[in-house]
PDB file of N, CA and C in Angstrom:
ATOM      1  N   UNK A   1      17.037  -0.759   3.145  1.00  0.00           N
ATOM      2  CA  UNK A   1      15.902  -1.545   2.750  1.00  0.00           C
ATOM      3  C   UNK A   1      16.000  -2.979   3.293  1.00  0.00           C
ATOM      4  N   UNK A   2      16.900  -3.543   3.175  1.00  0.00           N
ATOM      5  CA  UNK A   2      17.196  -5.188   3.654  1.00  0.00           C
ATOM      6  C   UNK A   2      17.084  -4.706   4.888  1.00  0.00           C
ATOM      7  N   UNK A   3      17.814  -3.977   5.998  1.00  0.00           N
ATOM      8  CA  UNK A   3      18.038  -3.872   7.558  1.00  0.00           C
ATOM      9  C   UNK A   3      16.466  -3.905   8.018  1.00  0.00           C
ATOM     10  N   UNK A   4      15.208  -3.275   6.963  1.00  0.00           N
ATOM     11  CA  UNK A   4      13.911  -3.191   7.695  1.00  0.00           C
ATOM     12  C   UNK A   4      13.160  -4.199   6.894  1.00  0.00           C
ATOM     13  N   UNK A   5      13.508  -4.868   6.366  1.00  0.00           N
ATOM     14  CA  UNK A   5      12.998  -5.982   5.872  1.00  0.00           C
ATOM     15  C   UNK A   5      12.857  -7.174   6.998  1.00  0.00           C
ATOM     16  N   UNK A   6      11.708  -7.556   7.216  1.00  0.00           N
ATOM     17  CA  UNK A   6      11.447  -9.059   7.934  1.00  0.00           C
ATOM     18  C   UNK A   6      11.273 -10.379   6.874  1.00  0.00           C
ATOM     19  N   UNK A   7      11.185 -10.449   5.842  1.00  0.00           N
ATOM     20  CA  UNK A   7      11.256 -11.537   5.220  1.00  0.00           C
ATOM     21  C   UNK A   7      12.103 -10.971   3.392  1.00  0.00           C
ATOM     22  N   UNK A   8      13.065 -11.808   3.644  1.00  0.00           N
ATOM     23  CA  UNK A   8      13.755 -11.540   1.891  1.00  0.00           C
ATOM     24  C   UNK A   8      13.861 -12.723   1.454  1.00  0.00           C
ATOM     25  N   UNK A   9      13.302 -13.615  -0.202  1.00  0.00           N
ATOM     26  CA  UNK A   9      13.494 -14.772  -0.890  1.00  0.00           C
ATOM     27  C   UNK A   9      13.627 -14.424  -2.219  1.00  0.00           C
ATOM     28  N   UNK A  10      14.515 -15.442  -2.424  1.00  0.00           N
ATOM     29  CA  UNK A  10      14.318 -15.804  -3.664  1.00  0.00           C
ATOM     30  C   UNK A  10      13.268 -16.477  -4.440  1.00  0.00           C
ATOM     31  N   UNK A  11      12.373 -16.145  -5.593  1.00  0.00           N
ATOM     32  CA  UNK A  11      11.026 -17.165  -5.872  1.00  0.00           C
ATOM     33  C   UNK A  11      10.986 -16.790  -7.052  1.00  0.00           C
ATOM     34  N   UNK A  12       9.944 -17.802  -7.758  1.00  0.00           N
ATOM     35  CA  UNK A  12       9.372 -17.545  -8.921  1.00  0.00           C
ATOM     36  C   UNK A  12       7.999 -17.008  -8.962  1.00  0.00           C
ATOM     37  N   UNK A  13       7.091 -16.824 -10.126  1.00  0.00           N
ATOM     38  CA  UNK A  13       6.046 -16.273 -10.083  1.00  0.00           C
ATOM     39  C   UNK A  13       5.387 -17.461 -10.869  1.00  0.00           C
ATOM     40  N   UNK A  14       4.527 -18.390 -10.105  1.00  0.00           N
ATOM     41  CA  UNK A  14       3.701 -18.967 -10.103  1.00  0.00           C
ATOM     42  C   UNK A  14       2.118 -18.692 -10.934  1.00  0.00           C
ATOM     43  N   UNK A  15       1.895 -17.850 -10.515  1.00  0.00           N
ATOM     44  CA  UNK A  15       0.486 -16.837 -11.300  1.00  0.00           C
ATOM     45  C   UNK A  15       0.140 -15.496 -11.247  1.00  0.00           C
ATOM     46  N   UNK A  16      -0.127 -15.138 -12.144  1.00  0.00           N
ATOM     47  CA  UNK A  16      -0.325 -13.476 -11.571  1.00  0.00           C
ATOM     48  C   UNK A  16      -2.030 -13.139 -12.677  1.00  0.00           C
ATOM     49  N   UNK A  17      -2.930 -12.507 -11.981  1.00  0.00           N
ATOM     50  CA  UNK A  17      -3.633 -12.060 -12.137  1.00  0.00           C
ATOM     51  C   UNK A  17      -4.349 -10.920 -11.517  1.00  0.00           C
ATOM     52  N   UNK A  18      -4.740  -9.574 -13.087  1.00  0.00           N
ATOM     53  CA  UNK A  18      -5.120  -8.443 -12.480  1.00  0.00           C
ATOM     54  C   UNK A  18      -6.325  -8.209 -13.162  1.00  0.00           C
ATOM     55  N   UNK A  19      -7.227  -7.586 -12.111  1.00  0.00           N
ATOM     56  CA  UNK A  19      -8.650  -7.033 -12.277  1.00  0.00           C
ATOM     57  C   UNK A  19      -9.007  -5.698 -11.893  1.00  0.00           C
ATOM     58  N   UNK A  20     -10.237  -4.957 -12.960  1.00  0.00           N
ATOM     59  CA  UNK A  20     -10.476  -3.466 -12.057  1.00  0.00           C
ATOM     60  C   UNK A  20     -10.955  -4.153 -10.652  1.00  0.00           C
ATOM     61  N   UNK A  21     -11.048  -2.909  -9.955  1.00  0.00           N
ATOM     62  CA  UNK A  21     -11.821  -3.309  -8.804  1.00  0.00           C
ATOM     63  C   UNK A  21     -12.276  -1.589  -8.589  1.00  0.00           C
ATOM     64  N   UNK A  22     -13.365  -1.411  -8.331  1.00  0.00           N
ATOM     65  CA  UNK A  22     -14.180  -0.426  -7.976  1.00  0.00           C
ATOM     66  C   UNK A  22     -13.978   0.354  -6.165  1.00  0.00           C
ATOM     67  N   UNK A  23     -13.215   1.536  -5.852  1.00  0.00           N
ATOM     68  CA  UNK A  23     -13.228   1.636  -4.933  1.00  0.00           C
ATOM     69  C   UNK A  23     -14.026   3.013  -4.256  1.00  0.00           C
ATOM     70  N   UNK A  24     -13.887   3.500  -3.137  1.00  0.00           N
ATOM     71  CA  UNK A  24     -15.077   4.573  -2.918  1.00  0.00           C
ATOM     72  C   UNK A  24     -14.047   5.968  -3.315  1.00  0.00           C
ATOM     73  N   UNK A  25     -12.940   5.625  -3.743  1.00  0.00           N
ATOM     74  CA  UNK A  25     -11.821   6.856  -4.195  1.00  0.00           C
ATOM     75  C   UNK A  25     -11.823   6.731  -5.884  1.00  0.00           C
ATOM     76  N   UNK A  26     -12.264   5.855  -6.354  1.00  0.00           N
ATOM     77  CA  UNK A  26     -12.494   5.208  -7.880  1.00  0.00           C
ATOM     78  C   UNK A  26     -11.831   3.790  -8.438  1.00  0.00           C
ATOM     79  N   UNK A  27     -11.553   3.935  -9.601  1.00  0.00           N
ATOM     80  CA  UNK A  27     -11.151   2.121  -9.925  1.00  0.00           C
ATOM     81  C   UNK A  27      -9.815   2.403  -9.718  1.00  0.00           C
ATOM     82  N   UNK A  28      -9.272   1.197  -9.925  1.00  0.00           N
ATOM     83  CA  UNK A  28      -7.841   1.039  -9.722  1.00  0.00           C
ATOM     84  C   UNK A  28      -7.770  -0.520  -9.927  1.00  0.00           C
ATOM     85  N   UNK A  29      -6.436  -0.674 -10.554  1.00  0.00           N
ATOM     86  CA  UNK A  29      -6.319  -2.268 -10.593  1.00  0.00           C
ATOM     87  C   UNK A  29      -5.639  -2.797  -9.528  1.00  0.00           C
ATOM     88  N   UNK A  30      -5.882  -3.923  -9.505  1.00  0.00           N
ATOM     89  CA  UNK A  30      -5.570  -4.951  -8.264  1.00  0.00           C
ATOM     90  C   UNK A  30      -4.699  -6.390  -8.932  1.00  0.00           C
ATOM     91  N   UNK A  31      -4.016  -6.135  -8.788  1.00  0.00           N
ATOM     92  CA  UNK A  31      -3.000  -7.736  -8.844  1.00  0.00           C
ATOM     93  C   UNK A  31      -2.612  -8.403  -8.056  1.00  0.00           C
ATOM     94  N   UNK A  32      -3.338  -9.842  -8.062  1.00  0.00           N
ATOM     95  CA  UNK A  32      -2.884 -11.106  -7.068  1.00  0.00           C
ATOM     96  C   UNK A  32      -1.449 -12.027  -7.987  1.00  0.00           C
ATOM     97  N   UNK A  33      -0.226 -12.048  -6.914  1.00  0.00           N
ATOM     98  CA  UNK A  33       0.565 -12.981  -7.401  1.00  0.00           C
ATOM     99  C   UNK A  33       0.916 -13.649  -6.903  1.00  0.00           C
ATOM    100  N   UNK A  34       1.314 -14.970  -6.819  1.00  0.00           N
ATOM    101  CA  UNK A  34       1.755 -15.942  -6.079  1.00  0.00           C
ATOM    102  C   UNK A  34       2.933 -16.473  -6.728  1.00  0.00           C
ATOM    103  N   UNK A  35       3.353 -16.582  -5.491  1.00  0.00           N
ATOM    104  CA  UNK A  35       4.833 -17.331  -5.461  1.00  0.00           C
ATOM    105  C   UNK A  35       5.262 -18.409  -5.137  1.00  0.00           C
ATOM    106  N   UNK A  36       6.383 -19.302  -5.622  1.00  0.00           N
ATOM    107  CA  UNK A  36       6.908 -20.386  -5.061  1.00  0.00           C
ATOM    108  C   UNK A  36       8.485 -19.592  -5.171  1.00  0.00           C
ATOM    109  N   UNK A  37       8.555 -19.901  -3.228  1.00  0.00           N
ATOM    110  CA  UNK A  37       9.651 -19.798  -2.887  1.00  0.00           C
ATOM    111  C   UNK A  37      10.829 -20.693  -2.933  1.00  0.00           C
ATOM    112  N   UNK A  38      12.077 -20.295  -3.147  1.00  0.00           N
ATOM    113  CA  UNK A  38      12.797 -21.194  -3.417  1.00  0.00           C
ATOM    114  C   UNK A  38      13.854 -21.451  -2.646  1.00  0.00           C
ATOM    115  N   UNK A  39      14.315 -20.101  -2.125  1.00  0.00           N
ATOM    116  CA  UNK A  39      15.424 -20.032  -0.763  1.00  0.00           C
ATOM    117  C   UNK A  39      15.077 -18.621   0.464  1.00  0.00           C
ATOM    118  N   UNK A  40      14.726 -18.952   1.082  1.00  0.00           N
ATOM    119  CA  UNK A  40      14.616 -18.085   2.149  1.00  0.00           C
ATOM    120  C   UNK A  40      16.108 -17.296   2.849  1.00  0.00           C
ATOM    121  N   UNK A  41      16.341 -15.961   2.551  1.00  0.00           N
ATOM    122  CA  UNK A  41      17.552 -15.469   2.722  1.00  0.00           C
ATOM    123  C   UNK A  41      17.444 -14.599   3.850  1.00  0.00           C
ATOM    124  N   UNK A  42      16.048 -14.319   4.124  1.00  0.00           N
ATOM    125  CA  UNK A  42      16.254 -13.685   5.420  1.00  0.00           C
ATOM    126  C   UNK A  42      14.351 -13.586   6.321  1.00  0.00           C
ATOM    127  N   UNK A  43      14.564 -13.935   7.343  1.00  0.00           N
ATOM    128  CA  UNK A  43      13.258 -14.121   8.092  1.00  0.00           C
ATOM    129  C   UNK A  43      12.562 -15.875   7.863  1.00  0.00           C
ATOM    130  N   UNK A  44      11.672 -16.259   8.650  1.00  0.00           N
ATOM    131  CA  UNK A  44      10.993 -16.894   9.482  1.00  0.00           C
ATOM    132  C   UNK A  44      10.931 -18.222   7.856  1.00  0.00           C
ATOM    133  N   UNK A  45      11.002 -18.902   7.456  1.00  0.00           N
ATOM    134  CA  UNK A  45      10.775 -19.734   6.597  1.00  0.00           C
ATOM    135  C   UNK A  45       9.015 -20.204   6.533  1.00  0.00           C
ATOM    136  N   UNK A  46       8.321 -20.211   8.362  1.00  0.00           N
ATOM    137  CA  UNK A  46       7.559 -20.328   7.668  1.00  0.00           C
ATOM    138  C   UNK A  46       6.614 -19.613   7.267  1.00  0.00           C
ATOM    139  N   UNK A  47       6.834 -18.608   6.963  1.00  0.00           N
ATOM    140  CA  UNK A  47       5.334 -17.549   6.632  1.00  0.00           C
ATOM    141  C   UNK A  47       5.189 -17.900   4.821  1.00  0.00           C
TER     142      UNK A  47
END
């Protein structure tokens, strides 16, 4: 899992919010979360 990994951090969870969302297969929920990163342990810092 790490060897095919392009980005690994450490972070917190900043916000998380989930909503239905209606799709053409049916509903399903959707969760947006955001992060603040705190140490970048593997891949590109800046993405």
């Amino acid at each position: 899992m790490v060897a095919a990994a392009d980005v690994i951090v450490q972070a917190d969870v900043v916000t998380r919010d989930s909503e239905w969302k209606t799709t053409r297969d049916g509903r399903v929920i959707v969760t947006q979360v955001t992060f603040r990163v705190e140490d970048t342990l593997k891949g590109d810092t800046r993405l």
